[in-house]
N, C-alpha and C. Protein backbone atom coordinates (compact mmCIF):
# COMPACT_ATOMS: atom_id res chain seq x y z
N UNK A 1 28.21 -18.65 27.04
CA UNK A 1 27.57 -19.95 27.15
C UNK A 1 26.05 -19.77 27.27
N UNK A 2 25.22 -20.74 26.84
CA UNK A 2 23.52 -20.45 27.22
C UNK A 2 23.72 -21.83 28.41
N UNK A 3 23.60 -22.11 28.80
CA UNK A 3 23.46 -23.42 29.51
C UNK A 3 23.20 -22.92 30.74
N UNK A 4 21.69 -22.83 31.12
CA UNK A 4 21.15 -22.48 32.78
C UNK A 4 22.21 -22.61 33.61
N UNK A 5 21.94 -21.45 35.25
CA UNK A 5 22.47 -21.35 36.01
C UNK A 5 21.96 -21.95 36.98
N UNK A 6 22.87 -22.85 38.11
CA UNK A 6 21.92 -23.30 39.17
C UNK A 6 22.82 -22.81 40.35
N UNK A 7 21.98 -22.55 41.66
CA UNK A 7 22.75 -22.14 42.67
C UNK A 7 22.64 -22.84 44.27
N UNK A 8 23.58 -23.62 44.78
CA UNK A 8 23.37 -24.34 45.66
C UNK A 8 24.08 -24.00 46.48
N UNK A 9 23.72 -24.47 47.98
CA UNK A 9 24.54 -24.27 49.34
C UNK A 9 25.26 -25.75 49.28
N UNK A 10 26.25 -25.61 49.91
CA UNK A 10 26.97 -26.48 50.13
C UNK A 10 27.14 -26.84 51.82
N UNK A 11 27.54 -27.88 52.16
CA UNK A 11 27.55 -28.32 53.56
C UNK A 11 29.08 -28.35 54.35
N UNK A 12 29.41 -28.77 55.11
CA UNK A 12 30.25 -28.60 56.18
C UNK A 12 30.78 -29.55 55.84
N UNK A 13 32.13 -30.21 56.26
CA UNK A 13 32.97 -31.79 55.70
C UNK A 13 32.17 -32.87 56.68
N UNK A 14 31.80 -33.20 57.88
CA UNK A 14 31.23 -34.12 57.98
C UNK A 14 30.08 -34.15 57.55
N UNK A 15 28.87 -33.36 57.78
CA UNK A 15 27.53 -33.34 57.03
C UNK A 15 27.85 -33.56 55.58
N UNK A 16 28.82 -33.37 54.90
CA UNK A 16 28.80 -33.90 53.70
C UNK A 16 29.16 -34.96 53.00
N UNK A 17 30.14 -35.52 53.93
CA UNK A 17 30.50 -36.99 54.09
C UNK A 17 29.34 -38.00 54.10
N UNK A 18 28.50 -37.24 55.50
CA UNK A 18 27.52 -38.63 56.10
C UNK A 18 26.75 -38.60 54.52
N UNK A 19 26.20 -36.92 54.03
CA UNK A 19 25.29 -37.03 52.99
C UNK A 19 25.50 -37.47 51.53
N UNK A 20 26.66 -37.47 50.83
CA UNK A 20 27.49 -37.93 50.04
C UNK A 20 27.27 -39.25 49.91
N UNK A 21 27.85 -40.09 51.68
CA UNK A 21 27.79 -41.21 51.87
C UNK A 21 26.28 -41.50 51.32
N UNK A 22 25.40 -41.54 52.06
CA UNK A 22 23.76 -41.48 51.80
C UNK A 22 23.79 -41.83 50.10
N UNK A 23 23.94 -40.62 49.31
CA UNK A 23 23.59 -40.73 47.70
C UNK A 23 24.14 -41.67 47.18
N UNK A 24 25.27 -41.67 47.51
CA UNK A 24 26.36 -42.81 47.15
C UNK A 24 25.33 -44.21 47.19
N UNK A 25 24.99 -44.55 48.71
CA UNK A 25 24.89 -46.35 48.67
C UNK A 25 23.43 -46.32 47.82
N UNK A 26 22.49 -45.16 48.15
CA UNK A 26 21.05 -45.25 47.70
C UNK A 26 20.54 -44.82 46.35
N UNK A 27 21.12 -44.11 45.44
CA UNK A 27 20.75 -43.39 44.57
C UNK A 27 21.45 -43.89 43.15
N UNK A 28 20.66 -44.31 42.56
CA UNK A 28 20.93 -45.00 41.27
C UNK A 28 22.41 -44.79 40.74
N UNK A 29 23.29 -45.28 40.22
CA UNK A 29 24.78 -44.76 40.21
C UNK A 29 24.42 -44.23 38.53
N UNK A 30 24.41 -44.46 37.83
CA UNK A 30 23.97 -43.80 36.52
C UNK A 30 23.07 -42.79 36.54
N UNK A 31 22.51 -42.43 37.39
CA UNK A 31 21.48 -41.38 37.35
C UNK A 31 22.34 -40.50 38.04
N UNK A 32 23.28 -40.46 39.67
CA UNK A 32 23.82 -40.07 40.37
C UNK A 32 24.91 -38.98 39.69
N UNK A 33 24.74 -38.12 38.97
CA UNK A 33 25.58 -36.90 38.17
C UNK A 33 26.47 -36.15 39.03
N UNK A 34 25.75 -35.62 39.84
CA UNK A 34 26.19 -34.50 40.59
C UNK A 34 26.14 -34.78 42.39
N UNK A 35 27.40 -33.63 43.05
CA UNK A 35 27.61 -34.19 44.30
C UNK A 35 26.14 -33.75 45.27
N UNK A 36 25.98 -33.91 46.38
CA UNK A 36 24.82 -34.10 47.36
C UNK A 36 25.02 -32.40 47.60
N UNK A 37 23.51 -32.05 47.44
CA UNK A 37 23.60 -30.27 47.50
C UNK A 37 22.22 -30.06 48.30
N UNK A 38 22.12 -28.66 48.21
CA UNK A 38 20.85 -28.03 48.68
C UNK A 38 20.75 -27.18 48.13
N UNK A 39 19.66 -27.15 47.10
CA UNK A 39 19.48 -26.27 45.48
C UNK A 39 18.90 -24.73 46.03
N UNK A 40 19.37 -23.59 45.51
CA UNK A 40 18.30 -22.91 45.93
C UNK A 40 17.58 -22.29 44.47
N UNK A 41 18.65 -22.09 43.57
CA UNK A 41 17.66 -21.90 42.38
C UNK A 41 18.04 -23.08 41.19
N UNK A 42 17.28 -23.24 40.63
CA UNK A 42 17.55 -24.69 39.67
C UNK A 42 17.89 -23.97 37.80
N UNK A 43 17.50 -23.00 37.82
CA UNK A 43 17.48 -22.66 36.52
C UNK A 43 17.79 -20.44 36.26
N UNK A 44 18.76 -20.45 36.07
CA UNK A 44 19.09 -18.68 35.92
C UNK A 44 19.39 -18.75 34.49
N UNK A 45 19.24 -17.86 34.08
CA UNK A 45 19.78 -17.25 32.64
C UNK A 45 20.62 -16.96 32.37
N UNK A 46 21.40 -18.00 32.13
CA UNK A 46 23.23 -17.61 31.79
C UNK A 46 23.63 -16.51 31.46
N UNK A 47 22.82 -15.22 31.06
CA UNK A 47 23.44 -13.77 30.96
C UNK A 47 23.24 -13.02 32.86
N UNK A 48 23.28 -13.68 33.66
CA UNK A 48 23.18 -13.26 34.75
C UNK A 48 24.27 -13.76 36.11
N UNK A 49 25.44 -14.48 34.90
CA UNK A 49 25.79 -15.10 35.44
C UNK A 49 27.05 -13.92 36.46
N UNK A 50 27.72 -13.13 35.84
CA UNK A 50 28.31 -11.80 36.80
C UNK A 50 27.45 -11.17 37.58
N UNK A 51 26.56 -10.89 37.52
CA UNK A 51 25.55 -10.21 38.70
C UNK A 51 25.48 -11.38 39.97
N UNK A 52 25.12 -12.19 39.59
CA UNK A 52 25.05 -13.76 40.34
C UNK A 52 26.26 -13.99 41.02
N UNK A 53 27.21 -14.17 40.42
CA UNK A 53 28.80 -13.95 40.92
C UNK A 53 28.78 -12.79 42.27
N UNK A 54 28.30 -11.83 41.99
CA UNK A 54 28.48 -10.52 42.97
C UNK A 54 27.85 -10.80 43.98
N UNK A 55 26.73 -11.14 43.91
CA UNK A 55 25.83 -11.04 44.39
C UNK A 55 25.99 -12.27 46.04
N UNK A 56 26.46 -13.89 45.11
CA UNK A 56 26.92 -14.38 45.83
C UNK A 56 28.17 -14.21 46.48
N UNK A 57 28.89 -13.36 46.31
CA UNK A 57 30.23 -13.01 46.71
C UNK A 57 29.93 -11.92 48.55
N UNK A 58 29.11 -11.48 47.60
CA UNK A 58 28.30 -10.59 48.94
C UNK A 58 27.90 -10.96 50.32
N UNK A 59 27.17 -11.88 49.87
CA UNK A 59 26.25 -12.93 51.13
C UNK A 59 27.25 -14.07 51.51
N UNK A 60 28.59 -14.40 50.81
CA UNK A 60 29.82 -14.98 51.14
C UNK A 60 30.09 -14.18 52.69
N UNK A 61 30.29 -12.99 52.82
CA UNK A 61 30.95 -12.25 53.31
C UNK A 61 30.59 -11.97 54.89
N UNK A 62 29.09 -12.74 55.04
CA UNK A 62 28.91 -12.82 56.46
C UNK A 62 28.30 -14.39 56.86
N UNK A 63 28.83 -14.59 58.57
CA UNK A 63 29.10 -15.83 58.88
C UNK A 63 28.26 -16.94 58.25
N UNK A 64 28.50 -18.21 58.08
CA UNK A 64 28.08 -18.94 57.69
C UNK A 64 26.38 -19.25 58.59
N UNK A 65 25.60 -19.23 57.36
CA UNK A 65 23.74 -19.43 58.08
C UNK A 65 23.54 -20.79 58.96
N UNK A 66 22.95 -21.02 59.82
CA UNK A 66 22.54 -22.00 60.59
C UNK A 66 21.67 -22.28 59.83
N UNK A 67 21.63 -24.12 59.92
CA UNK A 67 20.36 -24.43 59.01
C UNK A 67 20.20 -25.84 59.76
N UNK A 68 19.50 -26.60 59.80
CA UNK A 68 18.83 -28.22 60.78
C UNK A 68 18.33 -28.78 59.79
N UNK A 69 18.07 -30.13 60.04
CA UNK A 69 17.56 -31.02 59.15
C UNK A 69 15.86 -31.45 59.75
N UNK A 70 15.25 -31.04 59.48
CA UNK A 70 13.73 -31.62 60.43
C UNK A 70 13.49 -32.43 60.06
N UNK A 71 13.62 -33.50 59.22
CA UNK A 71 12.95 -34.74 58.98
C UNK A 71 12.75 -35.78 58.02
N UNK A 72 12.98 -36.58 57.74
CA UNK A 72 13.10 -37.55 56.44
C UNK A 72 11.93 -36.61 55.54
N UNK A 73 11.91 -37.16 54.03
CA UNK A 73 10.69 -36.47 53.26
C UNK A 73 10.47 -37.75 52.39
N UNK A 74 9.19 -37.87 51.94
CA UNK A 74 9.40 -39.10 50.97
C UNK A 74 8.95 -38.04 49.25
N UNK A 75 9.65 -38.50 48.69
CA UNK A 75 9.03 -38.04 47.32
C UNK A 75 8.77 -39.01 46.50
N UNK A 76 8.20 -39.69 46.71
CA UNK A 76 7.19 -40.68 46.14
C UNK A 76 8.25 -42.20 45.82
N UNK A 77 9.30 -41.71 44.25
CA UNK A 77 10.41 -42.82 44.08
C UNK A 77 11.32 -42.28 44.49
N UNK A 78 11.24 -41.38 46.43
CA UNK A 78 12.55 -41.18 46.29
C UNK A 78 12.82 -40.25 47.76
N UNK A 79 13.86 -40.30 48.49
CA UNK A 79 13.68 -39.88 49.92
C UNK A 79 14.85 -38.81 49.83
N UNK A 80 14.25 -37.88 50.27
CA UNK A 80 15.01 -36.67 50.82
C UNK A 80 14.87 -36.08 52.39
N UNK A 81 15.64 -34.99 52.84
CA UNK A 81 15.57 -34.81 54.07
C UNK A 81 15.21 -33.06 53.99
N UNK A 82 14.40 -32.60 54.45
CA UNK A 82 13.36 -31.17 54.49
C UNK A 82 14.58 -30.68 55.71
N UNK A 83 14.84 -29.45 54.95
CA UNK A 83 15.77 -28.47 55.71
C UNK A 83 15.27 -27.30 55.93
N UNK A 84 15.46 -26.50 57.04
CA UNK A 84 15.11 -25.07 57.41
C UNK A 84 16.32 -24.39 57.64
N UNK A 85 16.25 -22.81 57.08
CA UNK A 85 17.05 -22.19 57.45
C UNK A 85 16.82 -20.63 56.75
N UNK A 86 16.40 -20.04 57.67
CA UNK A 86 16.04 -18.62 57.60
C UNK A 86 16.67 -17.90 56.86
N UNK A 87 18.42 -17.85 57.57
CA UNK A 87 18.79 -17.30 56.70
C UNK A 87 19.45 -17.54 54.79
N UNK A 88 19.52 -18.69 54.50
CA UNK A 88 19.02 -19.13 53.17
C UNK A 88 17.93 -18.45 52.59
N UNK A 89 16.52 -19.24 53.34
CA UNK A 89 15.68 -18.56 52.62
C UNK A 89 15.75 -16.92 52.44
N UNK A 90 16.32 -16.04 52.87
CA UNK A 90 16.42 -14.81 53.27
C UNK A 90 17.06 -14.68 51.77
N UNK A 91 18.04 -15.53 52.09
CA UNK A 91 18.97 -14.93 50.57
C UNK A 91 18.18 -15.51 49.05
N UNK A 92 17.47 -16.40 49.07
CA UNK A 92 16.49 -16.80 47.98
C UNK A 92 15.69 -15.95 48.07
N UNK A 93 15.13 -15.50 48.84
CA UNK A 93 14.08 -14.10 48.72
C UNK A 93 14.37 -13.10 48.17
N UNK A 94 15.77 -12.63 48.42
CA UNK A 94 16.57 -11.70 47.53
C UNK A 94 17.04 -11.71 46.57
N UNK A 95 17.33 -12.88 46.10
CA UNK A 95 17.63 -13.29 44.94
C UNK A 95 16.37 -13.07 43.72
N UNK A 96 15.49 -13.76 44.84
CA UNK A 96 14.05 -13.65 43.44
C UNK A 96 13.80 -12.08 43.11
N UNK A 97 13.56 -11.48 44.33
CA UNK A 97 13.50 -9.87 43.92
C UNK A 97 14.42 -9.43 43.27
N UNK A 98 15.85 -9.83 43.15
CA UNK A 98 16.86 -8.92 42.35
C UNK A 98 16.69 -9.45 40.75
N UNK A 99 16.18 -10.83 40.65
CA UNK A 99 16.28 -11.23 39.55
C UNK A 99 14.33 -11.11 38.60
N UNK A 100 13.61 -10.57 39.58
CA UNK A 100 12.08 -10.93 39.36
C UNK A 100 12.23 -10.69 37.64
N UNK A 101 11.26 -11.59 37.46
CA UNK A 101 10.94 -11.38 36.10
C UNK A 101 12.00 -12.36 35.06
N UNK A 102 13.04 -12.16 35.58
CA UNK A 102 13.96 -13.82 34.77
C UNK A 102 13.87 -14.97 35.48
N UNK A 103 12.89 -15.11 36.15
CA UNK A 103 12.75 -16.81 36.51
C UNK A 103 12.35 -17.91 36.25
N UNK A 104 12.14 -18.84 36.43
CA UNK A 104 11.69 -20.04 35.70
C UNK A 104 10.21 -20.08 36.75
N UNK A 105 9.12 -20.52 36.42
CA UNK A 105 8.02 -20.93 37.56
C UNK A 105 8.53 -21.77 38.36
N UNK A 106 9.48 -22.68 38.27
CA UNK A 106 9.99 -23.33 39.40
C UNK A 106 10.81 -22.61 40.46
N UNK A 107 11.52 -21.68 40.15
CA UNK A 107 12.61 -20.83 41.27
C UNK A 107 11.30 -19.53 41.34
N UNK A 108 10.18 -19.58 40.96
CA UNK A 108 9.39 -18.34 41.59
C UNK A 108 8.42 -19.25 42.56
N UNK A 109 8.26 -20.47 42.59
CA UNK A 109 7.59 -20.63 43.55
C UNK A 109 8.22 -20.85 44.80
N UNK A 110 7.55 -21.01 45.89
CA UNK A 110 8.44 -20.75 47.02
C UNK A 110 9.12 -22.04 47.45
N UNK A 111 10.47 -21.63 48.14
CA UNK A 111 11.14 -22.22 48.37
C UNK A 111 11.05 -23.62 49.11
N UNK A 112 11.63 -24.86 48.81
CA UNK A 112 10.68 -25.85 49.49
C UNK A 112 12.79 -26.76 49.81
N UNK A 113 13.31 -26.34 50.89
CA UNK A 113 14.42 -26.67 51.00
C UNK A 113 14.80 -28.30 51.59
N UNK A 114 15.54 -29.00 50.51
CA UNK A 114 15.55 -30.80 50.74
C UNK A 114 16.79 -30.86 50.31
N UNK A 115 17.57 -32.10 50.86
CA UNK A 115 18.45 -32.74 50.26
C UNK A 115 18.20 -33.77 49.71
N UNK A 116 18.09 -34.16 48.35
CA UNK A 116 17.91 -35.39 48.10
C UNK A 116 18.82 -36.48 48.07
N UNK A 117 18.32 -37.60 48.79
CA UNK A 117 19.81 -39.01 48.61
C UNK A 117 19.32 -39.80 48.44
N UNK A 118 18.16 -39.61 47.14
CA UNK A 118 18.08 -41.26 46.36
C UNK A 118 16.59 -40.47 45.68
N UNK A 119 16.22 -41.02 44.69
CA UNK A 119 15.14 -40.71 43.41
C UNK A 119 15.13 -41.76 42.57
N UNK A 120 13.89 -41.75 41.75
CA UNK A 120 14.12 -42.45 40.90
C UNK A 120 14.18 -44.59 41.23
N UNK A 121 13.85 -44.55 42.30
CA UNK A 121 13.72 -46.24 42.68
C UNK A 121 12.24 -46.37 42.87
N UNK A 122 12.38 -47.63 43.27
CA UNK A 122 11.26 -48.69 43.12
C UNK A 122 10.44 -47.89 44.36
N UNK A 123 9.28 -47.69 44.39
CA UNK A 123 8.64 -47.15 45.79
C UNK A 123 9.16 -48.36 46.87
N UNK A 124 9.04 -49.66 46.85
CA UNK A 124 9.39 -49.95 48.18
C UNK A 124 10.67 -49.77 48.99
N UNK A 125 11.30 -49.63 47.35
CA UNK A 125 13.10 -48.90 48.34
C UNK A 125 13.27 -47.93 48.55
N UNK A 126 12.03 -46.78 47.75
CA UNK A 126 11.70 -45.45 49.13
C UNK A 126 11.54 -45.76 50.50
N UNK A 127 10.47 -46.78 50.32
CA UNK A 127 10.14 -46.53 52.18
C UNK A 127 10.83 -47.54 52.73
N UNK A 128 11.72 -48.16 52.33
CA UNK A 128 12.56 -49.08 53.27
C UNK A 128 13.74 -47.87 53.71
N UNK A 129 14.02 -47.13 52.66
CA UNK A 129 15.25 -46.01 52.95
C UNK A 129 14.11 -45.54 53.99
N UNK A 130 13.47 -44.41 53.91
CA UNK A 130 12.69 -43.38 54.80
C UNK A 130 12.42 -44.38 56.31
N UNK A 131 11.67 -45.78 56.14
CA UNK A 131 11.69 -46.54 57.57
C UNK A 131 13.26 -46.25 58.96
N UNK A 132 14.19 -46.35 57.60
CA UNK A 132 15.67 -46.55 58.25
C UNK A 132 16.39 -45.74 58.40
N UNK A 133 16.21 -44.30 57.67
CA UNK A 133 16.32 -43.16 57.87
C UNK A 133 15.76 -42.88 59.06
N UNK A 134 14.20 -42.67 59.47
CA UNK A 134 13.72 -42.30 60.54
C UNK A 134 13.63 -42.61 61.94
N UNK A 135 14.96 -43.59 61.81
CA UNK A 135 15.42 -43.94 63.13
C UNK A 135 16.12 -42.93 63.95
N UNK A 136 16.98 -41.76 63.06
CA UNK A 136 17.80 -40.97 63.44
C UNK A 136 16.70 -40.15 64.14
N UNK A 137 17.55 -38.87 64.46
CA UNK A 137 17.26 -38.07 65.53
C UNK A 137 17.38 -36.66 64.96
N UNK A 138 15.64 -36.81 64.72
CA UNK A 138 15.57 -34.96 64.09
C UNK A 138 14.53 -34.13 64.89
N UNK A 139 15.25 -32.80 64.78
CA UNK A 139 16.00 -32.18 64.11
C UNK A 139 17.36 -32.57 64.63
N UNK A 140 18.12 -32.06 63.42
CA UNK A 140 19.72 -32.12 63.92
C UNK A 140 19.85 -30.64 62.86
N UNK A 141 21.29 -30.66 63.49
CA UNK A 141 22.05 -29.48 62.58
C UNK A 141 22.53 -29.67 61.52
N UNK A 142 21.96 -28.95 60.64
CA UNK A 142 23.48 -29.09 59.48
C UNK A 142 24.13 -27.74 58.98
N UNK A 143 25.65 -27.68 58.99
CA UNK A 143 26.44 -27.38 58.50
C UNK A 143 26.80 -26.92 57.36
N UNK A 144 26.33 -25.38 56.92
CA UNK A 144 26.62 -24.72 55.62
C UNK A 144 27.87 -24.44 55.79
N UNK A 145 28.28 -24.65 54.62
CA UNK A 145 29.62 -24.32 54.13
C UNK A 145 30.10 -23.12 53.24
N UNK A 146 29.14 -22.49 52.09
CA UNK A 146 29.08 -21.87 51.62
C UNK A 146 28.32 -21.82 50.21
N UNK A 147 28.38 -21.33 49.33
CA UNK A 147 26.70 -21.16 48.21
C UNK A 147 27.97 -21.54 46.50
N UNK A 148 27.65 -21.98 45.75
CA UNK A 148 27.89 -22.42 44.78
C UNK A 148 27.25 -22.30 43.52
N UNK A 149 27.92 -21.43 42.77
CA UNK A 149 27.20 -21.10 41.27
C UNK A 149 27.41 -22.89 39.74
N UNK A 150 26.96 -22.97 39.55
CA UNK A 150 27.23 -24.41 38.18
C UNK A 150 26.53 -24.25 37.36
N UNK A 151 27.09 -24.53 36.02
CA UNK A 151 26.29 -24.40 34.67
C UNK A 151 25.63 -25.74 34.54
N UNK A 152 24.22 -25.59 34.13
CA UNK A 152 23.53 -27.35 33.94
C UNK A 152 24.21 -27.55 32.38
N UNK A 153 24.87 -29.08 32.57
CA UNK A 153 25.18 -29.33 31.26
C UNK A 153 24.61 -30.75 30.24
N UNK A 154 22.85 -30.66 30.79
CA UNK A 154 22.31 -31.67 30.23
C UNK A 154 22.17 -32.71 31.33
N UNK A 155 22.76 -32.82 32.22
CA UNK A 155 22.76 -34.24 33.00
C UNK A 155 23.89 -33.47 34.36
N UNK A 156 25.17 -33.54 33.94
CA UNK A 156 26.00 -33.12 35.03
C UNK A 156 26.11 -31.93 34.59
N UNK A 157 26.83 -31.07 36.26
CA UNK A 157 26.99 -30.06 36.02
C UNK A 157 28.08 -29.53 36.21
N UNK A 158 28.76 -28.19 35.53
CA UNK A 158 29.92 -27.31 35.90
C UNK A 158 30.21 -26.31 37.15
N UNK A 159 31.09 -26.52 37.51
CA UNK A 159 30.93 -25.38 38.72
C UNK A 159 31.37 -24.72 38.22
N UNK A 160 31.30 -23.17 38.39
CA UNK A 160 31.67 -21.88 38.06
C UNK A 160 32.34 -21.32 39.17
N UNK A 161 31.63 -20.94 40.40
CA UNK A 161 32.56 -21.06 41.43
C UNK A 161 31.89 -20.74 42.99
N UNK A 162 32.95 -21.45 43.82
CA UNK A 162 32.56 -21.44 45.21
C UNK A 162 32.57 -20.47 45.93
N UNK A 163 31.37 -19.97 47.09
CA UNK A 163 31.50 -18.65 47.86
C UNK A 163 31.27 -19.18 49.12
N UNK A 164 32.78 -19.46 49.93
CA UNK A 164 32.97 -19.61 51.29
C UNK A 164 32.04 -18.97 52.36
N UNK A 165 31.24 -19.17 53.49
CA UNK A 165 31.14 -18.24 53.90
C UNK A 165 32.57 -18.22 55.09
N UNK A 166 32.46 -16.50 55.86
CA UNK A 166 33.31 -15.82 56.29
C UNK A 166 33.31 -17.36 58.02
N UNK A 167 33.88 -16.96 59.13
CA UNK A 167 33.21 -17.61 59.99
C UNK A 167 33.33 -19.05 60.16
């Protein structure tokens, strides 16, 4: 297949519910392709896709990373929530070094970790979301579940496959 590789963490069953829920009521339903993620690379070179496999199979294999939510984000037509988590970034760091040199300028610049649950609207139904969003109470935790390989297929995407973590 040529069709880019993308690689995302996945969340815990309630954090993915509440966030699911989120994309669901806010995020354009025709635009809305794919389920609520946390990207870490957006674009691999489909001949990398077995190394990638291993690789994530690897970092499967120890307990699942702690990661928090710090804070609503606005992206201009569109509100996301800015996530930290060390050990993620740890494994995107490794990733770029194992892969240096096949990247896109977007997965070589540094990592900037969000969930997005809504894009693409009117700016004032950004900041009416972000107003009502920022009632909650951050930081909070969220709940990795494990890392996820998918082929981009123009709009939606394929999963290739899921890497549990252990834990």
């Amino acid at each position: 297949m040529t069709a880019p590789l993308i690689v995302t963490a996945t969340f815990g069953a309630d954090d993915h519910a509440w966030l699911e829920g989120l994309r669901r009521a806010h995020y354009p339903p025709e635009l809305n392709r794919v389920p609520v993620h946390l990207t870490l690379f957006r674009h691999l070179p489909p001949s990398l896709e077995r190394e990638l496999g291993q690789r994530l199979g690897a970092y499967a294999q120890a307990p699942a990373p702690s990661a928090r939510i710090l804070a609503v984000m606005d992206l201009g037509q569109g509100t996301a929530f800015r996530v930290e988590s060390e050990e993620l970034e740890d494994i995107c760091l490794d990733l770029a070094e194992a892969f240096r040199g096949m990247l896109m300028p977007q997965d070589q610049a540094p990592w900037r970790p969000h969930v997005t649950v809504q894009n693409k609207v009117e700016r004032r139904d950004a900041i009416a979301l972000q107003k009502e969003l920022q009632l909650g109470t951050f930081p909070r935790p969220l709940a990795i579940r494990g890392l996820t390989s998918w082929r981009y297929l123009g709009g939606p995407w394929e999963q290739i496959r899921a890497y549990p973590f252990r834990g």
